[in-house]
Protein backbone atom coordinates (compact mmCIF):
# COMPACT_ATOMS: atom_id res chain seq x y z
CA UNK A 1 39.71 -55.23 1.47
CA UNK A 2 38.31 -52.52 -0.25
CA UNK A 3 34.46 -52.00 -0.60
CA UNK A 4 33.38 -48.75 -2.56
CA UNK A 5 29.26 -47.51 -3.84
CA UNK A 6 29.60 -46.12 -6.82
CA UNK A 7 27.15 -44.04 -8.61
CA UNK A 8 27.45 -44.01 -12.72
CA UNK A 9 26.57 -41.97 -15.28
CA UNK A 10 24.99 -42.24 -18.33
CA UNK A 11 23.90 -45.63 -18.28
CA UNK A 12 21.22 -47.54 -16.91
CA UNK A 13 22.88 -48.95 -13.83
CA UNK A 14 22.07 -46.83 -11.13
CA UNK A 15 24.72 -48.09 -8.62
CA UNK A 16 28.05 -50.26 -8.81
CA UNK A 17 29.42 -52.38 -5.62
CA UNK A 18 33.15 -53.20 -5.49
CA UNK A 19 35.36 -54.85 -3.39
CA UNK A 20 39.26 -55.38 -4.58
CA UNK A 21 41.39 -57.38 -2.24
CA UNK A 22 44.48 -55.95 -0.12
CA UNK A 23 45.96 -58.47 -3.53
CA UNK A 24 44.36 -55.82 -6.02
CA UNK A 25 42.04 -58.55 -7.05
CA UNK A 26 38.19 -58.06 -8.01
CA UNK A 27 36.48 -59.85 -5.09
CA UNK A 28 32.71 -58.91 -5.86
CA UNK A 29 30.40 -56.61 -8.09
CA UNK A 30 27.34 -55.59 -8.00
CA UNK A 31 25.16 -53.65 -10.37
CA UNK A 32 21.74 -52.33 -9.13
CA UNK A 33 19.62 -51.68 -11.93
CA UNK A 34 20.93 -52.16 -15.73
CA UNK A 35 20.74 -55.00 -18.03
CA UNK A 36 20.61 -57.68 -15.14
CA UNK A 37 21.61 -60.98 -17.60
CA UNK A 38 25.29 -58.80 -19.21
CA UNK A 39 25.38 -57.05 -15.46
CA UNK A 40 25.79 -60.28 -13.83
CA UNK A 41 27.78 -61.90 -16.58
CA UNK A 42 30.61 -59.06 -15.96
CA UNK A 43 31.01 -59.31 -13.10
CA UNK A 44 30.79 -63.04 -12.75
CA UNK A 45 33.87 -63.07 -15.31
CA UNK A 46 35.94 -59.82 -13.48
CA UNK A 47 35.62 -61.69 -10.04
CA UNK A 48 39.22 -63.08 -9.17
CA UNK A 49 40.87 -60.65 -11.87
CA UNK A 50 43.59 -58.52 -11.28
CA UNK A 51 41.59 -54.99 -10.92
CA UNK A 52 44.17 -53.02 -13.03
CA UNK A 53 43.73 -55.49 -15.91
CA UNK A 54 39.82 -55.19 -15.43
CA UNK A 55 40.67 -51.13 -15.89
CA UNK A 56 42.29 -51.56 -19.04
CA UNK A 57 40.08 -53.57 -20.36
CA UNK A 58 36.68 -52.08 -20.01
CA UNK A 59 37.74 -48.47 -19.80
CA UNK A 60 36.45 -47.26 -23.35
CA UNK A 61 33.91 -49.83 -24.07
CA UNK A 62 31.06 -47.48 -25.43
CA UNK A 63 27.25 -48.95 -25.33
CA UNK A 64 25.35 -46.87 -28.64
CA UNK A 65 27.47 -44.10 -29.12
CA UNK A 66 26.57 -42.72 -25.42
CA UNK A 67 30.44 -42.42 -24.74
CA UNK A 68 30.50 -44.46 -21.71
CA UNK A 69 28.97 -48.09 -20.96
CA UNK A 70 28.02 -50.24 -17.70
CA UNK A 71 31.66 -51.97 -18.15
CA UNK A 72 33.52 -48.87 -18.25
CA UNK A 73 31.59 -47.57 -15.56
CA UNK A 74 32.71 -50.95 -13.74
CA UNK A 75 36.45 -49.65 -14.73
CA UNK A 76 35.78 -46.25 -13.13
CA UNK A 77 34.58 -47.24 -10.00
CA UNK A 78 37.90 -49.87 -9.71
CA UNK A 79 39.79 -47.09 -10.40
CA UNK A 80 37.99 -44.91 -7.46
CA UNK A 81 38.36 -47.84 -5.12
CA UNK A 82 41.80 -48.10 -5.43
CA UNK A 83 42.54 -44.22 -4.81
C-alpha cells in the first residue's frame, strides 16, 4: 500500500490523503479543507477504483476557469503516489 500527503494548488483544499493498493486501486481519500459535502462525495465514489482510470478521469476537470479543480488535484496526487 501506498499512502502519499499531498499539498494542491489553486484550490481550496489545503491537503489530499491517498492510499492506492499494491492492486493500483484507490483505497482512501482525504481532503482537508475544501467544499467538505463534493470533497467527500469524490472520494466516496473513487474508493475501490482502478487509480489510473481515476487519473483519466478527473485530470482536466476545471472549477471557474481557475485551470485546475479539487478532482484534478485528486488525479495529481494519484499520479505522485504511484511514482
Amino acid at each position: 500500500m501506498k499512502k502519499l500527503s499531498y499539498i494542491p494548488h489553486g484550490v481550496c483544499a489545503r491537503e489530499i490523503i491517498v492510499e492506492i493498493g499494491d492492486d493500483n486501486t484507490v483505497q482512501n481519500v482525504k481532503f482537508i479543507g475544501g467544499c467538505n459535502g463534493n470533497t467527500s462525495g469524490i472520494s466516496m465514489l473513487v474508493k475501490g477504483m482502478n487509480a489510473d482510470e481515476v487519473i483519466e478521469r478527473l485530470k482536466d476537470i476545471d472549477c471557474n476557469g481557475r485551470g485546475t479543480s479539487c478532482p484534478a488535484q485528486l488525479a495529481l496526487a494519484l499520479q505522485k503516489a504511484k511514482e
